[in-house]
C-alpha atoms as a PDB file:
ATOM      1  CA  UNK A   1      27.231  -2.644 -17.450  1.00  0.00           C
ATOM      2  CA  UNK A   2      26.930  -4.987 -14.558  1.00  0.00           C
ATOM      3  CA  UNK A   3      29.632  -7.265 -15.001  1.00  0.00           C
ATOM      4  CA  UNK A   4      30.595  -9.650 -12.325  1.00  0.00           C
ATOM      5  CA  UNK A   5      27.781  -8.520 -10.169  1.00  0.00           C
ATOM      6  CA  UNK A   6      25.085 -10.619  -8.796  1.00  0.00           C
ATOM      7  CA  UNK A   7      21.171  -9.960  -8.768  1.00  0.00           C
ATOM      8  CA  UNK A   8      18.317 -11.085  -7.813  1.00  0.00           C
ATOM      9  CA  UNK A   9      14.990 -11.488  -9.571  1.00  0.00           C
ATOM     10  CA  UNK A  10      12.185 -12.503  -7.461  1.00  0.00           C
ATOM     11  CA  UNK A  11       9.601 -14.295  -9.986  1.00  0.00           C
ATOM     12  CA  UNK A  12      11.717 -14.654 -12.607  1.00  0.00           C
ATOM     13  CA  UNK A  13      10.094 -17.614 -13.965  1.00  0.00           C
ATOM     14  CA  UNK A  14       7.663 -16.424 -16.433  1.00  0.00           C
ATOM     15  CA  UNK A  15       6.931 -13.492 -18.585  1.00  0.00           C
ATOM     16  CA  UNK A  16       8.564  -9.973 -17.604  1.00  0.00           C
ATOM     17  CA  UNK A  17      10.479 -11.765 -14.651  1.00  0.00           C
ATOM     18  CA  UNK A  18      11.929 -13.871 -17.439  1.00  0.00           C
ATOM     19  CA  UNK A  19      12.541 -11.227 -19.766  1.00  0.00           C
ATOM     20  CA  UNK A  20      14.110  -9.285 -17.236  1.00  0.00           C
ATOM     21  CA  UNK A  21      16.627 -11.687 -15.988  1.00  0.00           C
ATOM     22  CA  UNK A  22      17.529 -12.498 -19.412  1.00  0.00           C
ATOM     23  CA  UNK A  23      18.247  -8.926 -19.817  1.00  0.00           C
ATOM     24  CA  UNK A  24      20.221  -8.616 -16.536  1.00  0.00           C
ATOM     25  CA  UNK A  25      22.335 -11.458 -17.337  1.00  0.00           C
ATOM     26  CA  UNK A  26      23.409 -10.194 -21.185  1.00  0.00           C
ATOM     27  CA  UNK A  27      24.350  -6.924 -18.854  1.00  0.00           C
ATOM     28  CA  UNK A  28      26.968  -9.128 -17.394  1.00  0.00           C
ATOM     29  CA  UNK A  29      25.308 -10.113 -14.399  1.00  0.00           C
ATOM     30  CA  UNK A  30      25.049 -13.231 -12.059  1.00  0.00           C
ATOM     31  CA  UNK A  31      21.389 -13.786 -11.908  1.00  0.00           C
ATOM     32  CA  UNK A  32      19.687 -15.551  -9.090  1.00  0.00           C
ATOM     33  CA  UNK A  33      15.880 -16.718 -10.316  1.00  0.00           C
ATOM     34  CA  UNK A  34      14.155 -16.204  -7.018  1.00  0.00           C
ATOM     35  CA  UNK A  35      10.570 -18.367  -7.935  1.00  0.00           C
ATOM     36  CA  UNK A  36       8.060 -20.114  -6.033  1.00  0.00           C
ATOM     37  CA  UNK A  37       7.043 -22.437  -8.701  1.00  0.00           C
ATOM     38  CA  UNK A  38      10.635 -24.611  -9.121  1.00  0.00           C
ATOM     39  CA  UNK A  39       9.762 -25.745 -12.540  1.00  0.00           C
ATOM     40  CA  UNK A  40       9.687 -22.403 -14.355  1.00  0.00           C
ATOM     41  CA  UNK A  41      12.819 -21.406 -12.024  1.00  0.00           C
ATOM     42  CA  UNK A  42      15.072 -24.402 -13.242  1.00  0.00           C
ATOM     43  CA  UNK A  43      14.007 -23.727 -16.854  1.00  0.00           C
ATOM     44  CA  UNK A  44      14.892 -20.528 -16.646  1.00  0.00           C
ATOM     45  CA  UNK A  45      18.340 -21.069 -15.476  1.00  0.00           C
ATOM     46  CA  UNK A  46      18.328 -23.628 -18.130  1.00  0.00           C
ATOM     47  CA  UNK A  47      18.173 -21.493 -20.810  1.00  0.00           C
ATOM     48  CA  UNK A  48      20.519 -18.600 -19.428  1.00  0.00           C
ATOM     49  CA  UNK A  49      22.940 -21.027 -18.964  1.00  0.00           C
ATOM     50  CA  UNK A  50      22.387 -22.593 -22.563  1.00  0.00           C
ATOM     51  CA  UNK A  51      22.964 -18.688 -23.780  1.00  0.00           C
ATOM     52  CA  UNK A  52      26.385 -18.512 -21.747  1.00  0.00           C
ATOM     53  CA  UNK A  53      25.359 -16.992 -18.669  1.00  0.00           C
ATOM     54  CA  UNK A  54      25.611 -17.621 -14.996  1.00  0.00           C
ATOM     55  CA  UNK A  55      22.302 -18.007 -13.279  1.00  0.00           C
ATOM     56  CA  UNK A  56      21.065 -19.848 -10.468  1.00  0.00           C
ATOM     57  CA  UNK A  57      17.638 -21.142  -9.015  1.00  0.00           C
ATOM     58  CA  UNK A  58      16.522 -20.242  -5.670  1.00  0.00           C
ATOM     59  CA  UNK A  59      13.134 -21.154  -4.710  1.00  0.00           C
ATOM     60  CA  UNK A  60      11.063 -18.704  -2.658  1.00  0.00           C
ATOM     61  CA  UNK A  61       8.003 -17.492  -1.545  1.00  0.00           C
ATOM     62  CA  UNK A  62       7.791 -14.350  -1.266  1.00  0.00           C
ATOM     63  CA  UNK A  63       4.842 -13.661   1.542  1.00  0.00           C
ATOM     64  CA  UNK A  64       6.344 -16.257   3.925  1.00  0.00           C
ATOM     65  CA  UNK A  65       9.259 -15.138   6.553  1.00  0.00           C
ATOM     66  CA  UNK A  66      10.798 -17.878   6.863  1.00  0.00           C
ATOM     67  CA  UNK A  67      10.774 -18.732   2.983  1.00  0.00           C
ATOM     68  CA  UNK A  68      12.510 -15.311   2.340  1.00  0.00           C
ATOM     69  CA  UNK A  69      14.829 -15.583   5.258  1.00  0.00           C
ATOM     70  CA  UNK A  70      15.822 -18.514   3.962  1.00  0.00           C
ATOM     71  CA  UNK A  71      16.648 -17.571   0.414  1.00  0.00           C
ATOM     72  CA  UNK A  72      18.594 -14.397   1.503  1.00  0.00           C
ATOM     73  CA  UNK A  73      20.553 -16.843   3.846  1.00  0.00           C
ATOM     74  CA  UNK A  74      21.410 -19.053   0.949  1.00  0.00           C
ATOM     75  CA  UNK A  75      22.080 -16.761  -1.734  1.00  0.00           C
ATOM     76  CA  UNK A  76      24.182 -14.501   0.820  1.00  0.00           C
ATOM     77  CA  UNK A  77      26.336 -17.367   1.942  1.00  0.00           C
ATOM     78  CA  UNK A  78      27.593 -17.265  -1.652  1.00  0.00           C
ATOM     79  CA  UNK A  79      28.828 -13.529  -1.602  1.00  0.00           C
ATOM     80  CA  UNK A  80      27.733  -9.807  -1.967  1.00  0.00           C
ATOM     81  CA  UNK A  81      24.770  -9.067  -3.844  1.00  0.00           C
ATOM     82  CA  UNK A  82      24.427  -6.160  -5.603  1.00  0.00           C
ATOM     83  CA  UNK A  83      21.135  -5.665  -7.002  1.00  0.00           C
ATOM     84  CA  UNK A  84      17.578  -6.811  -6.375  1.00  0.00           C
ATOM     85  CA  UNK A  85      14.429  -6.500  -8.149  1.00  0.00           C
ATOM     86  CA  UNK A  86      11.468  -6.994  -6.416  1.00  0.00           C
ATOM     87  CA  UNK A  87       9.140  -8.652  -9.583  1.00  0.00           C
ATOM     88  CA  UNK A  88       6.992 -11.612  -7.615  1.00  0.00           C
ATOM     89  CA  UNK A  89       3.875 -10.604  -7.579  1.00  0.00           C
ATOM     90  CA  UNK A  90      -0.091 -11.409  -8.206  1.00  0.00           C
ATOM     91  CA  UNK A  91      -2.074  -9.978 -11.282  1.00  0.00           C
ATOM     92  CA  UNK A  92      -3.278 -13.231 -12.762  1.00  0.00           C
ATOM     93  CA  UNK A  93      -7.138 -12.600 -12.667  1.00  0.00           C
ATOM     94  CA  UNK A  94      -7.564 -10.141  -9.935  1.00  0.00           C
ATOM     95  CA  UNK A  95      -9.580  -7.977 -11.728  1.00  0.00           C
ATOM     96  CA  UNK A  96     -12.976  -7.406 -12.418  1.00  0.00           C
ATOM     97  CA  UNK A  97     -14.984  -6.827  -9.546  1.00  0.00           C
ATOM     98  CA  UNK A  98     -15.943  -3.488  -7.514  1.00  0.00           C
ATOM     99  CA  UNK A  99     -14.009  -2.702  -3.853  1.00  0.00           C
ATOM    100  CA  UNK A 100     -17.581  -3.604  -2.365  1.00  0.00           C
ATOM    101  CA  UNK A 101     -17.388  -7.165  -3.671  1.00  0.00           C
ATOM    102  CA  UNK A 102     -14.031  -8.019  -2.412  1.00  0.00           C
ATOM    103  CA  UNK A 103     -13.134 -10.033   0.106  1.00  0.00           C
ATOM    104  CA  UNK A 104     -10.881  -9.825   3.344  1.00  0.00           C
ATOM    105  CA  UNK A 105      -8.961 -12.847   2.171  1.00  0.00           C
ATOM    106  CA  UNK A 106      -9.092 -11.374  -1.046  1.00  0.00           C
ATOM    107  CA  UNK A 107      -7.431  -8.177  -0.424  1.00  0.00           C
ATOM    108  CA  UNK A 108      -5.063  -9.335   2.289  1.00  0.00           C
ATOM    109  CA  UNK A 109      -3.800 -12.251  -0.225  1.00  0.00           C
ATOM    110  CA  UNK A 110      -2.902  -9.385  -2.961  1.00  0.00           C
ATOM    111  CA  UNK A 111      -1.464  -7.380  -0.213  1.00  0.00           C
ATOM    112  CA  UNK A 112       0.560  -9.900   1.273  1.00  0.00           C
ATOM    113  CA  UNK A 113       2.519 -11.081  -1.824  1.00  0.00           C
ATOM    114  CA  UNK A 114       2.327  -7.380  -3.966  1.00  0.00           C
ATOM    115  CA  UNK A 115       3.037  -4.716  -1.091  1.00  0.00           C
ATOM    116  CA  UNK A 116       4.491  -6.961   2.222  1.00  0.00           C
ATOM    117  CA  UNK A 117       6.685  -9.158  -0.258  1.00  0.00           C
ATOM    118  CA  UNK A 118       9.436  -6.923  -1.739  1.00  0.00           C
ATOM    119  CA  UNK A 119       9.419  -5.456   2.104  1.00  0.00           C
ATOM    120  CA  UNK A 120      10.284  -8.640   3.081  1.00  0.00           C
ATOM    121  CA  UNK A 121      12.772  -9.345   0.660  1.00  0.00           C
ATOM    122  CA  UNK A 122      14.485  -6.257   1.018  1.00  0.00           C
ATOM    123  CA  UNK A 123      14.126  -6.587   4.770  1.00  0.00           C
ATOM    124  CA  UNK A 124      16.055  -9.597   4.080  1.00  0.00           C
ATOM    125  CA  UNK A 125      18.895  -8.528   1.375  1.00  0.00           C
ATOM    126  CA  UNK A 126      19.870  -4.376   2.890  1.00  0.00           C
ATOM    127  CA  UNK A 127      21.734  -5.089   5.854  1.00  0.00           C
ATOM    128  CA  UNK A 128      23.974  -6.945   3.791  1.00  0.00           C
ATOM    129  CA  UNK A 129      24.452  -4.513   1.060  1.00  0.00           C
ATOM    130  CA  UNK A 130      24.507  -1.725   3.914  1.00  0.00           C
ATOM    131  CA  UNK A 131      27.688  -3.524   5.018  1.00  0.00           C
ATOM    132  CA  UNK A 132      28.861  -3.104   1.470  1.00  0.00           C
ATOM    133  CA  UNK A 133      28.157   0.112   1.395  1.00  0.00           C
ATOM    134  CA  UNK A 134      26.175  -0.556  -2.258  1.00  0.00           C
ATOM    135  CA  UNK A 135      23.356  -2.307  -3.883  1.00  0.00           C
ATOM    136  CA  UNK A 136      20.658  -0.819  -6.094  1.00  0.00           C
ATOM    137  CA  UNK A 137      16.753  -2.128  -5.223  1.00  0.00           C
ATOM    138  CA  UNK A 138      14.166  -1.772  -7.758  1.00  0.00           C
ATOM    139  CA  UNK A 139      10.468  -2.371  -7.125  1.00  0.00           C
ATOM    140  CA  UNK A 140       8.315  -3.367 -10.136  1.00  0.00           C
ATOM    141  CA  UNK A 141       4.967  -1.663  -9.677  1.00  0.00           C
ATOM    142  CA  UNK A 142       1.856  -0.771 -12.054  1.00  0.00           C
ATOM    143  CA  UNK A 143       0.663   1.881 -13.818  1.00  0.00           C
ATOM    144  CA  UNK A 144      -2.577   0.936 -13.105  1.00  0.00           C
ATOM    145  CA  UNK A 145      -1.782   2.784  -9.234  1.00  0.00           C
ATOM    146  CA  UNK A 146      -1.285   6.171 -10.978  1.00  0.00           C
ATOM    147  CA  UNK A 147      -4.162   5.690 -13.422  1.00  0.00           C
ATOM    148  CA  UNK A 148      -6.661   4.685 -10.637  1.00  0.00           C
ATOM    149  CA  UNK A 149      -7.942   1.395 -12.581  1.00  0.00           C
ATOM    150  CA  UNK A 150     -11.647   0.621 -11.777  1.00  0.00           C
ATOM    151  CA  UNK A 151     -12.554  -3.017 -10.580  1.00  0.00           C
ATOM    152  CA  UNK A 152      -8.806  -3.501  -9.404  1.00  0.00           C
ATOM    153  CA  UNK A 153      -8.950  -1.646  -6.287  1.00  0.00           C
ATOM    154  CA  UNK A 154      -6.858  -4.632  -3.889  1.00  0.00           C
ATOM    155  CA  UNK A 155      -4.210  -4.987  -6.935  1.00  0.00           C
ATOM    156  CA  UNK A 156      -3.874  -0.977  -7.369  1.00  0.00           C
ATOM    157  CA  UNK A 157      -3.566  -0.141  -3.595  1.00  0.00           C
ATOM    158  CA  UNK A 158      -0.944  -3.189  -3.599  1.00  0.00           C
ATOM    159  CA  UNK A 159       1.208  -0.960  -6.350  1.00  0.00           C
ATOM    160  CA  UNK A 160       0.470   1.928  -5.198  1.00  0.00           C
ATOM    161  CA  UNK A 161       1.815   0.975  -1.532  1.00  0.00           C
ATOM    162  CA  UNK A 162       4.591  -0.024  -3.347  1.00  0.00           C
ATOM    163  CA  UNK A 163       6.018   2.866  -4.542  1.00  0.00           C
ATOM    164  CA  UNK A 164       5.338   4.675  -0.933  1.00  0.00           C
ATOM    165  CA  UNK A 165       7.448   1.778   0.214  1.00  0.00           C
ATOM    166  CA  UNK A 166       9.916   2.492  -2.629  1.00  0.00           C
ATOM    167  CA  UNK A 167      10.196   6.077  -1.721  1.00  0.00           C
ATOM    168  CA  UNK A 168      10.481   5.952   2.300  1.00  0.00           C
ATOM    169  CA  UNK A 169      13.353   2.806   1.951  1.00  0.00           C
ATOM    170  CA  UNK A 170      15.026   5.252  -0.892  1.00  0.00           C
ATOM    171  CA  UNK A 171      15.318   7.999   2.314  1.00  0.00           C
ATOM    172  CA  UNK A 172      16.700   5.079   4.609  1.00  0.00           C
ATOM    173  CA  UNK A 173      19.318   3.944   3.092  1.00  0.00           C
ATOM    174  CA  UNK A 174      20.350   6.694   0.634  1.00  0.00           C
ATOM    175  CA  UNK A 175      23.586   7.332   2.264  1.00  0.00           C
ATOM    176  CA  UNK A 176      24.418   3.528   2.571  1.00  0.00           C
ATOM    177  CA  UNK A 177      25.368   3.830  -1.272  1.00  0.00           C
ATOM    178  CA  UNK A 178      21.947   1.845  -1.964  1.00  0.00           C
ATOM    179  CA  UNK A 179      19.197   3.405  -4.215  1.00  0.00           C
ATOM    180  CA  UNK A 180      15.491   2.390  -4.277  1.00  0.00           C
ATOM    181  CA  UNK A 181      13.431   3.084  -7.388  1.00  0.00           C
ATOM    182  CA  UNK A 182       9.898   1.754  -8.531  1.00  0.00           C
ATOM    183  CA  UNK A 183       9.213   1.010 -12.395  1.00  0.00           C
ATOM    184  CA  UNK A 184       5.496   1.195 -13.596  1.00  0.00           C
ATOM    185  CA  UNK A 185       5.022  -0.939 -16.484  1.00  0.00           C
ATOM    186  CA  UNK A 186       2.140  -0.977 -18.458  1.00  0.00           C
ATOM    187  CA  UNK A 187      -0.668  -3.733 -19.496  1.00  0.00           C
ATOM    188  CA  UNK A 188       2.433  -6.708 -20.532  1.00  0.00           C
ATOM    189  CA  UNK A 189       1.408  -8.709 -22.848  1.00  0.00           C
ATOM    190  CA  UNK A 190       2.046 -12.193 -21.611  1.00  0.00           C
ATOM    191  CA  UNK A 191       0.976 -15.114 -19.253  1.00  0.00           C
ATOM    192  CA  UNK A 192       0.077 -12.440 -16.538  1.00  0.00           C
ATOM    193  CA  UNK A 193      -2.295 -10.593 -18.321  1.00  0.00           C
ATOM    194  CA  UNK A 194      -3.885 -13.323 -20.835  1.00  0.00           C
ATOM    195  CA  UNK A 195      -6.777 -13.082 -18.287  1.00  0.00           C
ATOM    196  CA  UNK A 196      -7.450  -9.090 -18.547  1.00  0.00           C
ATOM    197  CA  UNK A 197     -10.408  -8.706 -20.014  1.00  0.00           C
ATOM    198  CA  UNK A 198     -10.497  -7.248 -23.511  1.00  0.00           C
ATOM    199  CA  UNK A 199     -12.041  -4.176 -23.156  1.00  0.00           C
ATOM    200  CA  UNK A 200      -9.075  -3.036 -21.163  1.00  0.00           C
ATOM    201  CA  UNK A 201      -6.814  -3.972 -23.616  1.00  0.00           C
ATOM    202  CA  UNK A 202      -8.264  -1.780 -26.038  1.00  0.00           C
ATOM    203  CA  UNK A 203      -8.260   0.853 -23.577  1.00  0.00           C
ATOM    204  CA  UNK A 204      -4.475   0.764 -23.315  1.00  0.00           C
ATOM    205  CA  UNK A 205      -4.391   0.233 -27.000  1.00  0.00           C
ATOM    206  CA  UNK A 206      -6.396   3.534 -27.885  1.00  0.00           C
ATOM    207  CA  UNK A 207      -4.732   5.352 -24.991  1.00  0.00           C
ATOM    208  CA  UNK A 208      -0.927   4.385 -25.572  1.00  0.00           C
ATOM    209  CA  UNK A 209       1.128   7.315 -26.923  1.00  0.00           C
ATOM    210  CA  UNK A 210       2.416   4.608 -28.978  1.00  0.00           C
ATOM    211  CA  UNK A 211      -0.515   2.549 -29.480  1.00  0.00           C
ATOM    212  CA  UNK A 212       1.271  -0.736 -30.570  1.00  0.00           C
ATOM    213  CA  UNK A 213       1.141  -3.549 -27.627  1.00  0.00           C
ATOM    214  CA  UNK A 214       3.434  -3.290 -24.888  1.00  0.00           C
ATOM    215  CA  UNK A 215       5.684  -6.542 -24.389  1.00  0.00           C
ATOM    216  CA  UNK A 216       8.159  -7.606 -21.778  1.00  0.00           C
ATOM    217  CA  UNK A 217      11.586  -6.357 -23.440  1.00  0.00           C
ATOM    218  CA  UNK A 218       9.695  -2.646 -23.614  1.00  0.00           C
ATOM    219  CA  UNK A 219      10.661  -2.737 -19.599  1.00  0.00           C
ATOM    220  CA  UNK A 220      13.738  -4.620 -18.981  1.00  0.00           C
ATOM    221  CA  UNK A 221      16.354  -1.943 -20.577  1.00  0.00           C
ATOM    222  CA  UNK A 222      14.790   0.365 -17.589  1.00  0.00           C
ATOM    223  CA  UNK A 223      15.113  -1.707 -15.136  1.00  0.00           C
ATOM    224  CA  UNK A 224      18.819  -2.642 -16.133  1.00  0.00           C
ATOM    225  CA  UNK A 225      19.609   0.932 -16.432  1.00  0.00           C
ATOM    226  CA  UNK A 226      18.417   1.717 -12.462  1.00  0.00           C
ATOM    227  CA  UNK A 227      20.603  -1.142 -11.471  1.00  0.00           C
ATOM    228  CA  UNK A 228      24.067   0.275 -13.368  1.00  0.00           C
ATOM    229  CA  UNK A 229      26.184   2.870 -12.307  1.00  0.00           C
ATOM    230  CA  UNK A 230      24.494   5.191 -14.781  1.00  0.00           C
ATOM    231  CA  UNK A 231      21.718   5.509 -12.112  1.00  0.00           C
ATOM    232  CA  UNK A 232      23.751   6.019  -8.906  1.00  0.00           C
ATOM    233  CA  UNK A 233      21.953   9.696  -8.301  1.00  0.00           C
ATOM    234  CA  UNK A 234      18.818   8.463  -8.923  1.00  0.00           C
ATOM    235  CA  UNK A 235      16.407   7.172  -6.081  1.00  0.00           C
ATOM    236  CA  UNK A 236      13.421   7.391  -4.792  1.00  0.00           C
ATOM    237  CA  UNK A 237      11.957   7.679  -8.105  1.00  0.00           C
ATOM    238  CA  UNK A 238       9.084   6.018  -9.850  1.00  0.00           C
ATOM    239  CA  UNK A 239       9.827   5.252 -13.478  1.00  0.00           C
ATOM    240  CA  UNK A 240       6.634   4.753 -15.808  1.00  0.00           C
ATOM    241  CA  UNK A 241       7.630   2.827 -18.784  1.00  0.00           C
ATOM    242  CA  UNK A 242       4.180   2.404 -20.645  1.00  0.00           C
ATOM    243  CA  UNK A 243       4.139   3.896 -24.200  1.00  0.00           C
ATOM    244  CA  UNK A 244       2.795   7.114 -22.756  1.00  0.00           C
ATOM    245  CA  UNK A 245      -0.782   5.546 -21.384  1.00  0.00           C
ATOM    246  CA  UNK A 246       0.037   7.356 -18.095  1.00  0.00           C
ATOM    247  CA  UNK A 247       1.867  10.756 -17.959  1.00  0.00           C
ATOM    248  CA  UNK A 248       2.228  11.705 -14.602  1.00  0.00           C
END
């Protein structure tokens, strides 16, 4: 499905980002593990490369400029890339408190790595794959900006700005042979979410269409499908992929 073709995974050390470059690599892919935190990068890469695959660790972080102009000058220098998936992003403990409460470092430090991070990575990757002429961009966002979650007002306007951006880069560079799409995942089980508090666990849980828990390989055969061929008319789109919690 994506043989021979190279992709990027921003946080891809740890739980979905993991899951999801594990999945993009048994697609065929080259995977570059684009992580702040170097330890969970190399491990990752470790372990791909123990199951056959050909991975790479790139260290990046993704609400610093120069970090991310960095890694797209690296991982460029290597060759084309085809696909990127914008994963990075804050949800550890963010919750819990009312918009009131919040502070401006608060909100600006969601915003900064949730919303102005995959704009700066992609910033960083499309001219590239506008020379091309291909590439396929897909921005992992939250169902939690289509439910309207309570108490997570900074982390839901972060996803929610997220898919605008998704939609208005899917207009830019539609006829460059690039597509832009958002996926929406759920309440992941996983070291992301261990702090949610339980009573929104059982809401999912009661709410779910399929009320099991939702775990990371429940969202990586989406997300490889938007980067194949098999998606090529498809952009602009915002795929939820939450066992029916939210039915837009």
């Amino acid at each position: 499905m994506l043989s021979g073709r190279r992709v990027v995974v921003t946080g891809a050390g740890r739980g979905l980002g993991e899951s999801m470059a594990h999945a993009i690599a048994s697609a065929g892919a080259q995977v570059v593990v684009a992580e702040m935190v170097a330890e969970r990068g190399e491990a990752v890469v470790d372990d791909l490369r123990a199951a056959g695959h050909t991975a790479f660790y790139e260290p990046v972080d993704v609400a610093d400029e120069t970090s991310v102009a960095g890694l797209a000058e690296r991982v460029l220098a290597a060759g084309e890339v085809w696909g990127l998936v914008n994963n990075a992003g804050l949800a550890d403990t963010v919750g819990g408190r009312y918009f009131w409460e919040l502070t401006v470092d608060e909100w600006d430090r969601i915003l900064a790595v949730n919303t102005r991070g995959p704009w700066l990575v992609s910033r960083a990757f499309v001219p590239a794959m506008r020379d091309a002429g291909r590439g396929r961009i897909v921005n992992i966002a939250s169902d939690a900006a289509l439910y309207g979650s309570p108490r997570l007002s900074h982390y839901i306007t972060s996803k929610g700005g997220l898919i605008a951006l998704s939609r208005a880069m899917a207009r830019e560079v539609g006829d460059d042979g690039i597509t832009v799409n958002a996926v929406a995942p759920g309440l992941v089980e996983g070291p992301s979410t261990d702090g949610v508090p339980a009573e929104r666990h059982q809401l999912y849980a009661q709410g779910r269409a399929i009320s099991r828990p939702q775990v990371p390989d429940d969202v990586t055969g989406a997300v490889t499908f938007l980067l194949s061929d098999a998606a090529r008319f498809i952009t602009g789109q915002t795929l939820v992929v939450d066992g029916g919690f939210v039915m837009p």
